[in-house]
C-alpha atoms as a PDB file:
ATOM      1  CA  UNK A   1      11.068  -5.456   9.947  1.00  0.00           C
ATOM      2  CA  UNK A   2       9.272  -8.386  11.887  1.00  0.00           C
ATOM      3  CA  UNK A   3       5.463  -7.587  10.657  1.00  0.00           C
ATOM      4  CA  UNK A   4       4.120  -9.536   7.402  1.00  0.00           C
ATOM      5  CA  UNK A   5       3.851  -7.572   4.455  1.00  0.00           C
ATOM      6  CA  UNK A   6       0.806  -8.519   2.269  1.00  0.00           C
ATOM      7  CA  UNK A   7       1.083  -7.833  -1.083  1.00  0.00           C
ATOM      8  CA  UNK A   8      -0.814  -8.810  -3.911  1.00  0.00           C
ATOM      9  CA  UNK A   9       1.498 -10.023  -7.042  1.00  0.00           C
ATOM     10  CA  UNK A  10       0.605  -6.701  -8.705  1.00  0.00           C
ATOM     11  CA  UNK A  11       1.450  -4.289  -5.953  1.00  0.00           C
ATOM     12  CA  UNK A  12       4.772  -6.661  -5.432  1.00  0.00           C
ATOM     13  CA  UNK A  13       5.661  -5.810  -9.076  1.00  0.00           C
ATOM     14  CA  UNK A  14       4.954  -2.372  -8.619  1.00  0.00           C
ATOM     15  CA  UNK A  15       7.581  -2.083  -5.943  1.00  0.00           C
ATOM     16  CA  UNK A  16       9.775  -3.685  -7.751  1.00  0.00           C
ATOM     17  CA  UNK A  17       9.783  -0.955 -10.387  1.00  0.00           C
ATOM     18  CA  UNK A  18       9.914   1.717  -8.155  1.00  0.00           C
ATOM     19  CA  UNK A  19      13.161   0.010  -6.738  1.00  0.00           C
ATOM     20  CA  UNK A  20      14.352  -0.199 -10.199  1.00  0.00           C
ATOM     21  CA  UNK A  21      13.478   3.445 -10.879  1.00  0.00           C
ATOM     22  CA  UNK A  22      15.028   4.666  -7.850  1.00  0.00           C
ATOM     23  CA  UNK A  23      18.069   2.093  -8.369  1.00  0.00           C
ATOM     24  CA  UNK A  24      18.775   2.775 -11.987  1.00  0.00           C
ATOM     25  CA  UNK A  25      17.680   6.264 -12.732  1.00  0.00           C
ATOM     26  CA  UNK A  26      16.591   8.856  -9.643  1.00  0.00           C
ATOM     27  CA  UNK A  27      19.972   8.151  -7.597  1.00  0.00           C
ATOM     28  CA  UNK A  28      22.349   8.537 -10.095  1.00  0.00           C
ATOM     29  CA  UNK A  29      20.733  11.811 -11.176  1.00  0.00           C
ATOM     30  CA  UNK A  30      21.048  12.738  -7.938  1.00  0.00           C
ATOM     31  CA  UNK A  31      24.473  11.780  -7.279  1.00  0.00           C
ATOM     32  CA  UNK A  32      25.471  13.757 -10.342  1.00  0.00           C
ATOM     33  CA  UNK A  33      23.455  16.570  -9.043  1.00  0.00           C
ATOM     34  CA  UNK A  34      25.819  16.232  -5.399  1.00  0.00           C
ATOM     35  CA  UNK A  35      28.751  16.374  -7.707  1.00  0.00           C
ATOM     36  CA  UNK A  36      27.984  19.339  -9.240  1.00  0.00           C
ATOM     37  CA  UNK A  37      27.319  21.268  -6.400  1.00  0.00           C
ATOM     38  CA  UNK A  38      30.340  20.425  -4.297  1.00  0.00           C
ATOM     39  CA  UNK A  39      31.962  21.031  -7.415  1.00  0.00           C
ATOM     40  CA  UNK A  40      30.690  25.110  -7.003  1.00  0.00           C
ATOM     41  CA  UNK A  41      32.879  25.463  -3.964  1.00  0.00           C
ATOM     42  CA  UNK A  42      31.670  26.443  -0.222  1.00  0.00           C
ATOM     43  CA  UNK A  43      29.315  23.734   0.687  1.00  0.00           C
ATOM     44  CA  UNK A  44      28.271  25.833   3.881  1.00  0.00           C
ATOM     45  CA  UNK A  45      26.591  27.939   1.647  1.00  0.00           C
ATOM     46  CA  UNK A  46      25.401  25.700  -1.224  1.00  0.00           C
ATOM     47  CA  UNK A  47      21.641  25.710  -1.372  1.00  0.00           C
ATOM     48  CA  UNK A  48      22.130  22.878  -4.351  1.00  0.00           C
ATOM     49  CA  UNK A  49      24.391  20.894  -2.572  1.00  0.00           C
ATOM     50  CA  UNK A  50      22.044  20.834   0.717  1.00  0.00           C
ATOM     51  CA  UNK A  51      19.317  20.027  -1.471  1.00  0.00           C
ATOM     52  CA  UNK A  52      20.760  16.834  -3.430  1.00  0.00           C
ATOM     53  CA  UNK A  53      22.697  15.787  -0.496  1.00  0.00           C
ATOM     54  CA  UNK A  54      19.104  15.475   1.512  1.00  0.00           C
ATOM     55  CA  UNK A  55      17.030  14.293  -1.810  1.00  0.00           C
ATOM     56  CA  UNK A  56      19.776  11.446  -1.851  1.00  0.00           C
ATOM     57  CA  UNK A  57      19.293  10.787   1.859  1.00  0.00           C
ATOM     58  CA  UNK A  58      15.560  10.164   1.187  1.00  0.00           C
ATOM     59  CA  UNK A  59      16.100   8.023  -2.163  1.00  0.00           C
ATOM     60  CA  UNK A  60      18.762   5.822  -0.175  1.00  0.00           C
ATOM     61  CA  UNK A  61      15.802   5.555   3.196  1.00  0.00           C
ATOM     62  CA  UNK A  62      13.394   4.640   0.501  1.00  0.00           C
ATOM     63  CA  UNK A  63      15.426   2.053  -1.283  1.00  0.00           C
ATOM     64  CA  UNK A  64      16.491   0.508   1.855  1.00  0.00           C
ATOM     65  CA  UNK A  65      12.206   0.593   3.203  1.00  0.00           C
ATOM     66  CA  UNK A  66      11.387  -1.061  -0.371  1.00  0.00           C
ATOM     67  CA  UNK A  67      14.281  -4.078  -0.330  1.00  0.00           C
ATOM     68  CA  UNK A  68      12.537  -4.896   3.195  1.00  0.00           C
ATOM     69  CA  UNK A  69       9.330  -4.733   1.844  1.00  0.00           C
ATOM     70  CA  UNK A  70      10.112  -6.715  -1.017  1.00  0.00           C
ATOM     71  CA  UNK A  71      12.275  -9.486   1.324  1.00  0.00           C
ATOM     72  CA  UNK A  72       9.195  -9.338   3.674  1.00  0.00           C
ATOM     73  CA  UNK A  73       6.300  -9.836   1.157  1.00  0.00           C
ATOM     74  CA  UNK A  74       3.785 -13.040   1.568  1.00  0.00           C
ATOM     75  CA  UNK A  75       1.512 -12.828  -1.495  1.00  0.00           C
ATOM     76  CA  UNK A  76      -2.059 -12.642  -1.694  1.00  0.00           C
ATOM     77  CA  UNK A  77      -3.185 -15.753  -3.241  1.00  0.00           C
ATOM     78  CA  UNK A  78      -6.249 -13.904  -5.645  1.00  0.00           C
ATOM     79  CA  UNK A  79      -9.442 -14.952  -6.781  1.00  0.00           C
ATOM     80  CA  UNK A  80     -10.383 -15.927 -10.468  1.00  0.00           C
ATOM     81  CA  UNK A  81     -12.429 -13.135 -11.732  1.00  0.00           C
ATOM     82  CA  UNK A  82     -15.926 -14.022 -11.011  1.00  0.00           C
ATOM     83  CA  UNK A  83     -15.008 -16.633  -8.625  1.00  0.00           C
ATOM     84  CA  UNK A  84     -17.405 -17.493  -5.125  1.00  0.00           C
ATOM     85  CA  UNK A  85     -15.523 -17.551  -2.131  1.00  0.00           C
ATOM     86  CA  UNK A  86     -17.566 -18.373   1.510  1.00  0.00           C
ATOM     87  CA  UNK A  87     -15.118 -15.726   3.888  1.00  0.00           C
ATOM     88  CA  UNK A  88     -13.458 -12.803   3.733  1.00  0.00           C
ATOM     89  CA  UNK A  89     -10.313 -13.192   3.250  1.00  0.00           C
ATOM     90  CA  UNK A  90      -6.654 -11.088   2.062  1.00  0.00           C
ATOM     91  CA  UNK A  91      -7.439 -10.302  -1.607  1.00  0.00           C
ATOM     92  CA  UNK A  92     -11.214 -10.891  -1.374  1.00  0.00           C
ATOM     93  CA  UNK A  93     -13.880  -8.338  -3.471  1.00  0.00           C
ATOM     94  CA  UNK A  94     -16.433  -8.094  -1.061  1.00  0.00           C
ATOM     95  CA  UNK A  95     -19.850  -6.247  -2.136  1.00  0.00           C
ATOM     96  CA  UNK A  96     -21.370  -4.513   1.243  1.00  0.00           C
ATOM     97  CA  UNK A  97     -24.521  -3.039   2.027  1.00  0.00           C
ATOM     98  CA  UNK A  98     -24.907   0.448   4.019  1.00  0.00           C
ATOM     99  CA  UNK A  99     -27.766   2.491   4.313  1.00  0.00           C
ATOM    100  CA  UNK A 100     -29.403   1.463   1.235  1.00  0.00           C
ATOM    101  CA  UNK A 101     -26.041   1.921  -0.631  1.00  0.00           C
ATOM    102  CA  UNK A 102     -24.253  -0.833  -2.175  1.00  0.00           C
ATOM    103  CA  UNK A 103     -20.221  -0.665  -2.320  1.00  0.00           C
ATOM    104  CA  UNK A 104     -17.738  -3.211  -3.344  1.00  0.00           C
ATOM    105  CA  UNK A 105     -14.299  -3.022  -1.634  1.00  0.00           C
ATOM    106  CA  UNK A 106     -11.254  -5.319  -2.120  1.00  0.00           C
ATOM    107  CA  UNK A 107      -8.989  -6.511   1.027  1.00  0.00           C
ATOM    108  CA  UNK A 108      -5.217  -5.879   0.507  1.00  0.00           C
ATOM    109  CA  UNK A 109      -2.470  -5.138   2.761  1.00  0.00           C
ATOM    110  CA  UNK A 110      -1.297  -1.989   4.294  1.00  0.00           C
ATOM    111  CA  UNK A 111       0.931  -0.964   1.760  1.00  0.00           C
ATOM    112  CA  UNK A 112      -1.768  -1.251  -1.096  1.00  0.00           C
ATOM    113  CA  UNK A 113      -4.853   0.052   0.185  1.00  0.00           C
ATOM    114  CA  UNK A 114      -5.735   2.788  -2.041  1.00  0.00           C
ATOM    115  CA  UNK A 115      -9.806   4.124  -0.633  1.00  0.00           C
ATOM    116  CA  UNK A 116     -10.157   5.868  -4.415  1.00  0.00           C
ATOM    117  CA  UNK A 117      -9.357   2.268  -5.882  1.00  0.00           C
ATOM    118  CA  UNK A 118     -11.784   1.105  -3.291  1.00  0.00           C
ATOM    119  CA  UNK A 119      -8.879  -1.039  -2.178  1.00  0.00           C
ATOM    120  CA  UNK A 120      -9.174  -1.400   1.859  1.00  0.00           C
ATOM    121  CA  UNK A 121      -6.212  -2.503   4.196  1.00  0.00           C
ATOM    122  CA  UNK A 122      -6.791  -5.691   6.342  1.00  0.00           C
ATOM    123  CA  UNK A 123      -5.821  -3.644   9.110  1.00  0.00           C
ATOM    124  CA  UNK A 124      -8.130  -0.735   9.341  1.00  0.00           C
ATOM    125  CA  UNK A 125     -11.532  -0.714  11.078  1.00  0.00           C
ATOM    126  CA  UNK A 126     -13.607  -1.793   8.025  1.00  0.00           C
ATOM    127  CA  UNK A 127     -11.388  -4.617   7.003  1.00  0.00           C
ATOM    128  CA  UNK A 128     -10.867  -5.984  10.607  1.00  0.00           C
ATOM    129  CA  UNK A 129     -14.277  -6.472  10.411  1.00  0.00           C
ATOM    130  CA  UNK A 130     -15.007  -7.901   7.696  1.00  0.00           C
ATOM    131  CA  UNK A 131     -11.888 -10.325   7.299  1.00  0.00           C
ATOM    132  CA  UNK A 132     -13.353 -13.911   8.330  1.00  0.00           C
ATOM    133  CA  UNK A 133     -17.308 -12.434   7.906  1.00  0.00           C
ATOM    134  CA  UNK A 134     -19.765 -14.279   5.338  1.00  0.00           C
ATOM    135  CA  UNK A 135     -22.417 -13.307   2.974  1.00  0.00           C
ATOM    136  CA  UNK A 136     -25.037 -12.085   4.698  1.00  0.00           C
ATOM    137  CA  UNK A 137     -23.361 -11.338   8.155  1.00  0.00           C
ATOM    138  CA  UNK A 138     -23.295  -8.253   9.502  1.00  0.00           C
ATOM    139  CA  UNK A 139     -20.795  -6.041  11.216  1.00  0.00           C
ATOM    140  CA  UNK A 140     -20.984  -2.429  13.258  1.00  0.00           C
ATOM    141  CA  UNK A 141     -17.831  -0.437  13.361  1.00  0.00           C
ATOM    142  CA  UNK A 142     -17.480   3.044  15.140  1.00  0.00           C
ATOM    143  CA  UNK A 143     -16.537   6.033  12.855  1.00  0.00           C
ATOM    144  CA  UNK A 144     -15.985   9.344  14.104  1.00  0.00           C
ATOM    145  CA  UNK A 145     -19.737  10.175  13.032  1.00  0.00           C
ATOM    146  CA  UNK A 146     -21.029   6.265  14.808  1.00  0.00           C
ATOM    147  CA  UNK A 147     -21.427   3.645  14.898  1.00  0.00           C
ATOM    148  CA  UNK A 148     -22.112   2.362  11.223  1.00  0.00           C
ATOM    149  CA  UNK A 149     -23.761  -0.966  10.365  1.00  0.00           C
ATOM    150  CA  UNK A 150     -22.939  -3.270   7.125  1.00  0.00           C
ATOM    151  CA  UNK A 151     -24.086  -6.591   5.666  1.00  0.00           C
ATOM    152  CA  UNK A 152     -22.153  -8.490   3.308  1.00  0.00           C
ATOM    153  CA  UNK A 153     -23.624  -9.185  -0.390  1.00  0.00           C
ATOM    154  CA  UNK A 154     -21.508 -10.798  -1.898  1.00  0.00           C
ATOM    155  CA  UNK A 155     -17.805 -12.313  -1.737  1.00  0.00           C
ATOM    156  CA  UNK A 156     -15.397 -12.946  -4.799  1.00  0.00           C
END
């Protein structure tokens, strides 16, 4: 994996556990599960033994995706609560302005953006727009209904 993974110390800690999880609990389950079933007999006809045999395909790709994650991670440096900054940045709280409507939105990485946490990836439309912005600039991006127009509040 060549592309930067952003994570902020939370999210890095939450992969982490699911790691762990995976690691120390889900795969050995499921390897017990495998052992059971070829244990039954014909595997050609083993709907158990198909089953744990492809859950422990995807718990071994996941494991593998999250130790590259984790080896890839650059931390987002965050704010003090409350805290001023001048530009958008990686792990800024930016409040925005649309149509009357005030939202607040915090830039993360991919791998954390979350839209019912309000937490937007630096890579998608809105947050390539605003990363580098200041208070009161404003930026346009198209969305499949427009073009929709923002100013920037506010910037923690």
């Amino acid at each position: 994996m060549d592309k930067k993974i952003y994570l902020t110390k939370k999210g890095l800690e939450e992969l982490k556990k699911e790691h762990d999880e995976l690691i120390k609990t889900k795969r050995p389950q499921t390897v017990g599960r495998l052992a059971t079933a070829r244990d039954m007999g014909d595997l050609a006809e083993n709907a158990e033994y198909t089953a744990a045999r492809d859950e422990l395909g995807f718990i071994d790709g996941r494991i593998d995706e999250l130790e590259d994650l984790v080896k890839n991670a650059t931390i987002i440096a965050e704010k003090a609560h409350g805290k001023k900054s001048k530009i958008v940045n990686l792990g800024s709280k930016v409040i925005i302005k649309t149509k009357g409507r005030k939202e607040i939105f915090t830039i993360v990485g991919e791998w954390e953006s979350n839209p019912e946490e309000k937490k937007i990836s630096n890579e998608s439309p809105l947050g390539k727009a605003l990363i580098g912005k200041m208070i009161n600039d404003k930026i346009e991006i198209n969305a499949p209904a427009g073009k929709i127009g923002y100013k920037i509040i506010a910037i923690e």
